[in-house]
PDB file of N, CA and C in Angstrom:
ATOM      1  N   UNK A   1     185.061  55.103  25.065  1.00  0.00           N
ATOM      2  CA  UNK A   1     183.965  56.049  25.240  1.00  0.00           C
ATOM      3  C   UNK A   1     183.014  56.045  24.049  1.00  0.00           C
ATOM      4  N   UNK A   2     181.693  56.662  24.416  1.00  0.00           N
ATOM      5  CA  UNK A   2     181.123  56.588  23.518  1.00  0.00           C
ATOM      6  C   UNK A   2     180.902  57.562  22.221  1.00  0.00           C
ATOM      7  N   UNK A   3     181.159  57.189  21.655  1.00  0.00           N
ATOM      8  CA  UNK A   3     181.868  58.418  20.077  1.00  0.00           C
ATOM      9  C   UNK A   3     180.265  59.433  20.292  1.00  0.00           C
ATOM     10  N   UNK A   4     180.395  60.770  19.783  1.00  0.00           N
ATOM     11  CA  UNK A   4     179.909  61.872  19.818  1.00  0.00           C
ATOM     12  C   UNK A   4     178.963  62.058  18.518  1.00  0.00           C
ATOM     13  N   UNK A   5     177.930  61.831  18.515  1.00  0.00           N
ATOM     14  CA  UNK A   5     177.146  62.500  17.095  1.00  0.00           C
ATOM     15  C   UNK A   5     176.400  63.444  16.556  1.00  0.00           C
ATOM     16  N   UNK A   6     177.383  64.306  15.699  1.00  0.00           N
ATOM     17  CA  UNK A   6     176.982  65.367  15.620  1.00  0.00           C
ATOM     18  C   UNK A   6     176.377  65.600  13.850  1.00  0.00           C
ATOM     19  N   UNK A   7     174.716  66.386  14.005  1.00  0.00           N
ATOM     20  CA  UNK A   7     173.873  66.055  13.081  1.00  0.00           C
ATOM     21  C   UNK A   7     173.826  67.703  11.768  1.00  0.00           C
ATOM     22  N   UNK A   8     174.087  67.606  10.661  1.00  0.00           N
ATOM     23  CA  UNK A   8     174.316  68.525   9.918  1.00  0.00           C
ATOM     24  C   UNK A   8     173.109  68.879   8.474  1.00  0.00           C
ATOM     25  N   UNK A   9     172.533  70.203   8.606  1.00  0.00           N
ATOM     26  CA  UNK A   9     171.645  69.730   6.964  1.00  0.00           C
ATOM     27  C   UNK A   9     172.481  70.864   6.176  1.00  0.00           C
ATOM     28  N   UNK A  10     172.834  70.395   4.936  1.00  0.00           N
ATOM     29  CA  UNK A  10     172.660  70.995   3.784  1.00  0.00           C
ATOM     30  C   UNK A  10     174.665  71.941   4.519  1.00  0.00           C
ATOM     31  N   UNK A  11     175.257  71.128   5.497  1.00  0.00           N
ATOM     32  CA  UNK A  11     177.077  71.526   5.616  1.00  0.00           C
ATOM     33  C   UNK A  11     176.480  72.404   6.969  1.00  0.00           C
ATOM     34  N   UNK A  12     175.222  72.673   7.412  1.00  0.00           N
ATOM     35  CA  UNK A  12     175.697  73.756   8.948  1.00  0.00           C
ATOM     36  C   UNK A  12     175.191  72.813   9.854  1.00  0.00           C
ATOM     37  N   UNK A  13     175.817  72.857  11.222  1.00  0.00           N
ATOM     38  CA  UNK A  13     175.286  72.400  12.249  1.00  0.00           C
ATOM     39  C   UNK A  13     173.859  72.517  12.938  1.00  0.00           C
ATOM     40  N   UNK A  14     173.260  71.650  13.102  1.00  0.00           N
ATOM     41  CA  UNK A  14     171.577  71.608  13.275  1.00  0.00           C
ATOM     42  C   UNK A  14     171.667  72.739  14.895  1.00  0.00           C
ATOM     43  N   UNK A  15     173.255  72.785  15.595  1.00  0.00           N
ATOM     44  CA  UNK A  15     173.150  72.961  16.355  1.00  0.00           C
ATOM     45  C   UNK A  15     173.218  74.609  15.972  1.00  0.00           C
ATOM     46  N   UNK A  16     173.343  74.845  15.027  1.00  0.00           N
ATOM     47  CA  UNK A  16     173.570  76.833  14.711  1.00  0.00           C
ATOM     48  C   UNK A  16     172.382  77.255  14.046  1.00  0.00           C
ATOM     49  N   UNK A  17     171.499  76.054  13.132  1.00  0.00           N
ATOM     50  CA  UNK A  17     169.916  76.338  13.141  1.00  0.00           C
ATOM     51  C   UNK A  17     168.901  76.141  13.794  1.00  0.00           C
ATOM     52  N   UNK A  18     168.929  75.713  14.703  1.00  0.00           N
ATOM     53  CA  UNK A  18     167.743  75.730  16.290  1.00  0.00           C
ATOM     54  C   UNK A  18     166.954  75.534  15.429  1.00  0.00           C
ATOM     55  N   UNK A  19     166.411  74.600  14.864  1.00  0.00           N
ATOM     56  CA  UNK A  19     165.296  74.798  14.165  1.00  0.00           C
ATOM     57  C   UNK A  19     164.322  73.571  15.311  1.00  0.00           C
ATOM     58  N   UNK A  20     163.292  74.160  16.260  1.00  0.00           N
ATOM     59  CA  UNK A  20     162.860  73.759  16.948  1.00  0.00           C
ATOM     60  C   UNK A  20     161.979  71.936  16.496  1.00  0.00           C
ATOM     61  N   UNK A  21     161.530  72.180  14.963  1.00  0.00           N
ATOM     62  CA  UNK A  21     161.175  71.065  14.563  1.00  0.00           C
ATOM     63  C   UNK A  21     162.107  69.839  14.318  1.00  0.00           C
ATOM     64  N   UNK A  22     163.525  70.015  14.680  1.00  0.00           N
ATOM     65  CA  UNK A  22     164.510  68.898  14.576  1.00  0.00           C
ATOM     66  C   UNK A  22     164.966  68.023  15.634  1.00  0.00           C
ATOM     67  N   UNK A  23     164.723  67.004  16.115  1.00  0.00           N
ATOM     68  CA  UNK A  23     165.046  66.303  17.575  1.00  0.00           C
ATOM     69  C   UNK A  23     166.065  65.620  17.090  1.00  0.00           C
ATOM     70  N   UNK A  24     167.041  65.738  17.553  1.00  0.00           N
ATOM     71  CA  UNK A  24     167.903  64.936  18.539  1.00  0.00           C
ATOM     72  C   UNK A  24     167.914  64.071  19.520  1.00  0.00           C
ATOM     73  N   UNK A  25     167.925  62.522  19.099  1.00  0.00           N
ATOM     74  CA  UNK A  25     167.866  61.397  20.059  1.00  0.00           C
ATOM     75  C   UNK A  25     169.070  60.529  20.137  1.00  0.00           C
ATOM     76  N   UNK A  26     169.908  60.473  21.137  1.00  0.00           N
ATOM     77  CA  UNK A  26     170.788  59.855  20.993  1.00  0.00           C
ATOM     78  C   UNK A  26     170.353  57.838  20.338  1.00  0.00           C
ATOM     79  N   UNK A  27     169.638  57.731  21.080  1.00  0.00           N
ATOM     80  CA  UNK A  27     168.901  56.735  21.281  1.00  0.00           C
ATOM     81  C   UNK A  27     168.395  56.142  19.596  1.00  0.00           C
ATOM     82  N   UNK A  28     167.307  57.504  19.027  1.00  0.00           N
ATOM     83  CA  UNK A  28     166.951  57.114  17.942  1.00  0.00           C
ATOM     84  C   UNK A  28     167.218  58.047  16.755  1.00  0.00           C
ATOM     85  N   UNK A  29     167.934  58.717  17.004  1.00  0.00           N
ATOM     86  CA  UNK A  29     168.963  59.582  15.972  1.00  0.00           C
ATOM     87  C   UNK A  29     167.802  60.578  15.824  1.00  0.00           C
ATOM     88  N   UNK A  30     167.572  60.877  14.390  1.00  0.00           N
ATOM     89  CA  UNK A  30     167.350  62.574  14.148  1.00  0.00           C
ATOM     90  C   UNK A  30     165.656  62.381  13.453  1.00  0.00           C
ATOM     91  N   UNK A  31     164.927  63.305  14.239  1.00  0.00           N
ATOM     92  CA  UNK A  31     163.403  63.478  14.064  1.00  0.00           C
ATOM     93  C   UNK A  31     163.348  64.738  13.467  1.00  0.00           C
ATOM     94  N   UNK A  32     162.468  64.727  12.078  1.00  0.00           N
ATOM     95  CA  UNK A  32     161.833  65.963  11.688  1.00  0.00           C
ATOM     96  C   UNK A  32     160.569  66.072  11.880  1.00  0.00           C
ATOM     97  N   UNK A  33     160.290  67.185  12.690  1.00  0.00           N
ATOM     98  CA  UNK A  33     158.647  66.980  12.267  1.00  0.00           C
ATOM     99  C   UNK A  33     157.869  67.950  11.818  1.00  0.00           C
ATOM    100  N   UNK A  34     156.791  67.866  11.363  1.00  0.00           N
ATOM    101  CA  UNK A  34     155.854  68.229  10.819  1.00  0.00           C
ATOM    102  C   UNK A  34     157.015  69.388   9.422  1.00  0.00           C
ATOM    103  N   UNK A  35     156.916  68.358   8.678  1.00  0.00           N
ATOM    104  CA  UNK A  35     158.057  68.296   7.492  1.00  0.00           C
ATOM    105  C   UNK A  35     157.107  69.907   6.913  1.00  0.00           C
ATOM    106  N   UNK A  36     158.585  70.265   6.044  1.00  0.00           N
ATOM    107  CA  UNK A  36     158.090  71.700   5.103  1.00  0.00           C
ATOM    108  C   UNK A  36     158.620  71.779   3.981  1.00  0.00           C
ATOM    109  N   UNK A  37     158.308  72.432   2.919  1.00  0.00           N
ATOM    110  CA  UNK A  37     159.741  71.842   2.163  1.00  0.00           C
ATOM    111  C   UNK A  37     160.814  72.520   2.422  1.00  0.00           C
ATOM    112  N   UNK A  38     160.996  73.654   2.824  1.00  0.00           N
ATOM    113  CA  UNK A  38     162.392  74.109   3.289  1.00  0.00           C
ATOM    114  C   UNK A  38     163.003  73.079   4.227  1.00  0.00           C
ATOM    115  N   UNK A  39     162.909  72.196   4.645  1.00  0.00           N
ATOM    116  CA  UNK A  39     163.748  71.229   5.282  1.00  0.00           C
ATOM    117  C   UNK A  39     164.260  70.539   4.071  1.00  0.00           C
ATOM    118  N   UNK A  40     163.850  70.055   2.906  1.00  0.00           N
ATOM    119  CA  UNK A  40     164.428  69.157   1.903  1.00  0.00           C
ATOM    120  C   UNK A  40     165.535  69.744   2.017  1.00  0.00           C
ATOM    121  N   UNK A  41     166.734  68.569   1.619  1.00  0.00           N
ATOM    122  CA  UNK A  41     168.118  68.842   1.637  1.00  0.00           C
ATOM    123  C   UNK A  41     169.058  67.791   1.837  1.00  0.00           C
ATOM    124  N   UNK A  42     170.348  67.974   2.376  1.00  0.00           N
ATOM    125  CA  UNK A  42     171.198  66.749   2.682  1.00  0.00           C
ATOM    126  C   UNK A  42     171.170  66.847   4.003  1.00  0.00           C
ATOM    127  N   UNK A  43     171.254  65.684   4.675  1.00  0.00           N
ATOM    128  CA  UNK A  43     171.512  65.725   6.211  1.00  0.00           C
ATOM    129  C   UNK A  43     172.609  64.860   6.502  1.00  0.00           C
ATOM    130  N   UNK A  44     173.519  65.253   7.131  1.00  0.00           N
ATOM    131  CA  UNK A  44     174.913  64.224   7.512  1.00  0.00           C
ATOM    132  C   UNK A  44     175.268  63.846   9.060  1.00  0.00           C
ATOM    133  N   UNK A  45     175.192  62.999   9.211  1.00  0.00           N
ATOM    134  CA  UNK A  45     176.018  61.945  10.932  1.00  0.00           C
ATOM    135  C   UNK A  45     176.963  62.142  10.784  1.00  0.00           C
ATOM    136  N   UNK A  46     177.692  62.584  11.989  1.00  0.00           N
ATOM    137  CA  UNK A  46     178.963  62.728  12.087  1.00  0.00           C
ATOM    138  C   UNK A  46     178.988  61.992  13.227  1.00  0.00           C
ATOM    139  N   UNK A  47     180.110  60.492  13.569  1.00  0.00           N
ATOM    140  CA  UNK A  47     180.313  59.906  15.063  1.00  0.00           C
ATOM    141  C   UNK A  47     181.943  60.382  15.275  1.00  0.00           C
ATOM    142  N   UNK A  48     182.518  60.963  15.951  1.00  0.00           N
ATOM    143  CA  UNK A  48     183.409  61.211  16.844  1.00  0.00           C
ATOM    144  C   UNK A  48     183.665  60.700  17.921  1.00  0.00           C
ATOM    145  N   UNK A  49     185.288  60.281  18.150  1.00  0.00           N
ATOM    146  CA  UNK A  49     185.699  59.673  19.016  1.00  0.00           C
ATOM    147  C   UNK A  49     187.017  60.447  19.356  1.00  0.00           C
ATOM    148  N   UNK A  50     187.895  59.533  20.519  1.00  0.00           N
ATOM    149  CA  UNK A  50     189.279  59.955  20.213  1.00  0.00           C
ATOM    150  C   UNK A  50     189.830  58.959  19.446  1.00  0.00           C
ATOM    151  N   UNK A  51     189.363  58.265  19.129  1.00  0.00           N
ATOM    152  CA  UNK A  51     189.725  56.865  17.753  1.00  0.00           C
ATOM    153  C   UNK A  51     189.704  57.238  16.197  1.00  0.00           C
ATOM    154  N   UNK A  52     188.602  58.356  16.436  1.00  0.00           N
ATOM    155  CA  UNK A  52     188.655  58.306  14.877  1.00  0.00           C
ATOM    156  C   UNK A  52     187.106  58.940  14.569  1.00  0.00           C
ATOM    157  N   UNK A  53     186.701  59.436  13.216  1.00  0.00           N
ATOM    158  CA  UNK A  53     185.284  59.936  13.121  1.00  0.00           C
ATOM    159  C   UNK A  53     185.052  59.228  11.468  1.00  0.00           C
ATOM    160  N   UNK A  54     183.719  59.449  11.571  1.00  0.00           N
ATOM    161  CA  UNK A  54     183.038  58.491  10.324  1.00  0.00           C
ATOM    162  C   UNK A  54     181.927  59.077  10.085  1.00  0.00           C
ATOM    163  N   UNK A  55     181.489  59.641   8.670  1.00  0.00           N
ATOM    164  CA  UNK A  55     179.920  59.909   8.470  1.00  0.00           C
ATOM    165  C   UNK A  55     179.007  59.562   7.678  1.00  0.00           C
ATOM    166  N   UNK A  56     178.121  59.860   7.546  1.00  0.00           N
ATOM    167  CA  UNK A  56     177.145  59.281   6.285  1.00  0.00           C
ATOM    168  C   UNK A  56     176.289  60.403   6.071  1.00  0.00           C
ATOM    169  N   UNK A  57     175.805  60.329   5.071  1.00  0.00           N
ATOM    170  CA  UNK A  57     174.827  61.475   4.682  1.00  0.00           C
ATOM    171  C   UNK A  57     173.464  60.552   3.933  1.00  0.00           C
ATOM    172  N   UNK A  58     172.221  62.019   4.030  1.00  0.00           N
ATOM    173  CA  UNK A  58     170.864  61.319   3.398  1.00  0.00           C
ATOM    174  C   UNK A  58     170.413  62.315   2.814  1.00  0.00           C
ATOM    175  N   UNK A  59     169.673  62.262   1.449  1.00  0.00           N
ATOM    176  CA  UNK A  59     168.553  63.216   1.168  1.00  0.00           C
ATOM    177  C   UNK A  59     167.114  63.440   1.426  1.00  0.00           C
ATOM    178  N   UNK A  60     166.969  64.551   2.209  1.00  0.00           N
ATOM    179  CA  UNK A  60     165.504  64.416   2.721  1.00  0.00           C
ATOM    180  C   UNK A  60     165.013  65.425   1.073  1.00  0.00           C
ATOM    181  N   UNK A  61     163.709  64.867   0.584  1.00  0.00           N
ATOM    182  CA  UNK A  61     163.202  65.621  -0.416  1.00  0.00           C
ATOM    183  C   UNK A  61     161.525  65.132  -0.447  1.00  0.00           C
ATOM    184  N   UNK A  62     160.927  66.431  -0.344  1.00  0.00           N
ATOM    185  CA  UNK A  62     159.662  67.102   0.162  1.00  0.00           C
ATOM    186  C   UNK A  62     159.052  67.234  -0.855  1.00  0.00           C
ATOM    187  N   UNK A  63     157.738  66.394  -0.977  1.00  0.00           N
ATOM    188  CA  UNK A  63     156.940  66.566  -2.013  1.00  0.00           C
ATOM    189  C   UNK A  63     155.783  67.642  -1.698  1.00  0.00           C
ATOM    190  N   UNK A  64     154.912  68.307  -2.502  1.00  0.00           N
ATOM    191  CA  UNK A  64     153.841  68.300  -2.205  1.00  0.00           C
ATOM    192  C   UNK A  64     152.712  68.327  -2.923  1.00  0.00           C
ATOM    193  N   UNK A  65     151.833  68.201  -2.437  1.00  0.00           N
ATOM    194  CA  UNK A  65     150.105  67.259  -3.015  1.00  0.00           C
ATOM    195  C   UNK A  65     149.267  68.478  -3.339  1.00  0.00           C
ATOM    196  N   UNK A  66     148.888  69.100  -4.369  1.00  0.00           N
ATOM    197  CA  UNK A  66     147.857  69.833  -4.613  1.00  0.00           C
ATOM    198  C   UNK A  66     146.679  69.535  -4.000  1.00  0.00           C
ATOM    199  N   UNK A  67     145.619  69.933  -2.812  1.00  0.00           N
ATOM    200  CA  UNK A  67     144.285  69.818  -2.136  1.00  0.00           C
ATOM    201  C   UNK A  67     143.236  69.270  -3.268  1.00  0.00           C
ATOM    202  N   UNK A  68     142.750  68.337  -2.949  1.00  0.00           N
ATOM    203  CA  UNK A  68     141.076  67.878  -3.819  1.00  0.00           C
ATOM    204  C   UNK A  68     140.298  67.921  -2.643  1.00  0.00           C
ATOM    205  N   UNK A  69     139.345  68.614  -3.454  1.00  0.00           N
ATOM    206  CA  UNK A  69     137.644  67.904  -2.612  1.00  0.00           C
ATOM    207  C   UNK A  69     137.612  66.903  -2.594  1.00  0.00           C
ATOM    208  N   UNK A  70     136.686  66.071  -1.733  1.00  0.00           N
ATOM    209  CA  UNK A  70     136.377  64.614  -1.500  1.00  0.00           C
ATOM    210  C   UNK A  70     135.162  65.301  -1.125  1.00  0.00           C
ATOM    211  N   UNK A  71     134.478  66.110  -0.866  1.00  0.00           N
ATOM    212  CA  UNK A  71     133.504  66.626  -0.153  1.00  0.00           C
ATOM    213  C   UNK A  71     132.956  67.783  -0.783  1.00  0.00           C
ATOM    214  N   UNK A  72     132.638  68.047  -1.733  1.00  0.00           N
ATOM    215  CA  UNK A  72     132.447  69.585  -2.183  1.00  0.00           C
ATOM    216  C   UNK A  72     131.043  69.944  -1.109  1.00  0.00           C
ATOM    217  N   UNK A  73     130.722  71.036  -0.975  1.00  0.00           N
ATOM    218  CA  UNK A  73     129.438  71.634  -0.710  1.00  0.00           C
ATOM    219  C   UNK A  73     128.211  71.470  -1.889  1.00  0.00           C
ATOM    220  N   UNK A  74     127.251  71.379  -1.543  1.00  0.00           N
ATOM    221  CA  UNK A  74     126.003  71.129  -1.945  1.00  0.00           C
ATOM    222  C   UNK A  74     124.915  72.002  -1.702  1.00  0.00           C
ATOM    223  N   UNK A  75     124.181  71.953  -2.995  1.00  0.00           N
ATOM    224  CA  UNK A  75     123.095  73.172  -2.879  1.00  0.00           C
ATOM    225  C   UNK A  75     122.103  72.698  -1.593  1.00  0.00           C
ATOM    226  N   UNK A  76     121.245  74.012  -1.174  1.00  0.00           N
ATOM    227  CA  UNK A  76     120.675  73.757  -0.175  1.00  0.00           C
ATOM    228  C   UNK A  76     119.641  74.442  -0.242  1.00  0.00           C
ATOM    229  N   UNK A  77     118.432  74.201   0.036  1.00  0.00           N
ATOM    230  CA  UNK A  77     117.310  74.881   0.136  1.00  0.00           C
ATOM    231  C   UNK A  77     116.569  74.640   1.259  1.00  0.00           C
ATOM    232  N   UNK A  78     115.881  76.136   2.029  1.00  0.00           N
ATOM    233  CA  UNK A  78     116.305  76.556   2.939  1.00  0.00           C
ATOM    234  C   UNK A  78     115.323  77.523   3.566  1.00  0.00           C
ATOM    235  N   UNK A  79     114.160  77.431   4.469  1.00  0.00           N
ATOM    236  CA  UNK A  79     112.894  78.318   5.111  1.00  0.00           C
ATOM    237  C   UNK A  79     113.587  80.006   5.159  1.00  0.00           C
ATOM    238  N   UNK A  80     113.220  80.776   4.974  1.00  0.00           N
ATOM    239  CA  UNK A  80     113.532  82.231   5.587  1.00  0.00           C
ATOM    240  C   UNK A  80     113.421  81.686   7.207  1.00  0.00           C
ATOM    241  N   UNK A  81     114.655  82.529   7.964  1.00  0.00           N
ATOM    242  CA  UNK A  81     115.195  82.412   9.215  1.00  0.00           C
ATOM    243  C   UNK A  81     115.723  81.246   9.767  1.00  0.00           C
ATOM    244  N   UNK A  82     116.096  80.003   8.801  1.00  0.00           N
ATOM    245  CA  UNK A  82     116.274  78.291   9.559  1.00  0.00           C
ATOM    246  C   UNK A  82     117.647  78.872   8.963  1.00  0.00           C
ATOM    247  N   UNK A  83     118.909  78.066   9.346  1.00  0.00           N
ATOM    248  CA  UNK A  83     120.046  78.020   9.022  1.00  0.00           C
ATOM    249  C   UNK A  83     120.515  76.971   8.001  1.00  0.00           C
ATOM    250  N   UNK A  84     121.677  77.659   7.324  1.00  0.00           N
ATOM    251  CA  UNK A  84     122.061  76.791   6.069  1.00  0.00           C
ATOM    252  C   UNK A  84     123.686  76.653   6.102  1.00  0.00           C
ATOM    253  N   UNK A  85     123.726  75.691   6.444  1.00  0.00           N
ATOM    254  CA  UNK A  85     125.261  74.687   6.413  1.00  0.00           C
ATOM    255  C   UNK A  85     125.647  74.274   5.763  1.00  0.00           C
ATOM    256  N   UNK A  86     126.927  74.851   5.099  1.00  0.00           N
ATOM    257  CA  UNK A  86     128.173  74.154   4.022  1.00  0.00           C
ATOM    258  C   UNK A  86     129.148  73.489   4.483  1.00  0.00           C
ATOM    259  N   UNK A  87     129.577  72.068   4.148  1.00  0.00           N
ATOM    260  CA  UNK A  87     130.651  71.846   4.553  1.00  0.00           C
ATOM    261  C   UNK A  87     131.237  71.532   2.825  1.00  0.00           C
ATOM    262  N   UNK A  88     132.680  71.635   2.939  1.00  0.00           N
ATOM    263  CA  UNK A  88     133.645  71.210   2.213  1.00  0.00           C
ATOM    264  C   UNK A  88     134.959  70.434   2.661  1.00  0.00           C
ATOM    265  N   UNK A  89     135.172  69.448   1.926  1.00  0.00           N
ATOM    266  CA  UNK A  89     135.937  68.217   3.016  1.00  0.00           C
ATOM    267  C   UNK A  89     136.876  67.820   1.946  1.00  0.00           C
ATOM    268  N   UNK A  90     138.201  67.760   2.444  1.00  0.00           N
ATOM    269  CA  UNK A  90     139.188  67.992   1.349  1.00  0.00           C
ATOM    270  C   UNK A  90     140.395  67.331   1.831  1.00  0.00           C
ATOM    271  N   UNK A  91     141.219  66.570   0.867  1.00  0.00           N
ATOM    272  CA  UNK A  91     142.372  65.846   1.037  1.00  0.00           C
ATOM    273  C   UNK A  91     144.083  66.656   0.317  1.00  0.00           C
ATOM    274  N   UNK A  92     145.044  66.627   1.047  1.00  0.00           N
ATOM    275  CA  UNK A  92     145.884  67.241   0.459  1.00  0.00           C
ATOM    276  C   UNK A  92     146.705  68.353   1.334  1.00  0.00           C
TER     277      UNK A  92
END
C-alpha cells in the first residue's frame, strides 16, 4: 500500500492548524502560499506504512524587503479647476 504522508510545522499537525494558505498535494507535496513570516519555521514529512515510517524535515525562513520608490511623485503645476495627479510606484 501506499505509505501515508503526514505534513507537520514547527512539531503540530498542519492538520490541527487549518491554516487555509497550506496545500496538501499528494502528488506534489506541500504548497505555501502567499508566504508571511509567521509561517517561517520547521516543516516535517512524515511517510507511514504498515512497514515502517520515515521523515525528513526543512526550514522555511521568511525574509523581508523594506519598500523603495522607483517612482516617487513629482511636482505639478496646474490651471485653477483642471486636475492634478500623483502617482507613486514602489518595489518591496
Amino acid at each position: 500500500p501506499q505509505p501515508r504522508i503526514e505534513w507537520y510545522k514547527d512539531a503540530v499537525p498542519l492538520s490541527v492548524l487549518a491554516n487555509p494558505r497550506y496545500k496538501v498535494n499528494a502528488a506534489t507535496g506541500l504548497t505555501v502560499r502567499r508566504v508571511q513570516p509567521g509561517d517561517g519555521g520547521i516543516f516535517q514529512c512524515f511517510a507511514r506504512s504498515p512497514a515502517g515510517e520515515t521523515q525528513a524535515h526543512t526550514e522555511l525562513l521568511v525574509s523581508s524587503v523594506a519598500p523603495t520608490l522607483t517612482s516617487p511623485p513629482s511636482d505639478q503645476m496646474v490651471t485653477d479647476g483642471d486636475t492634478a495627479l500623483f502617482t507613486c510606484q514602489n518595489n518591496g
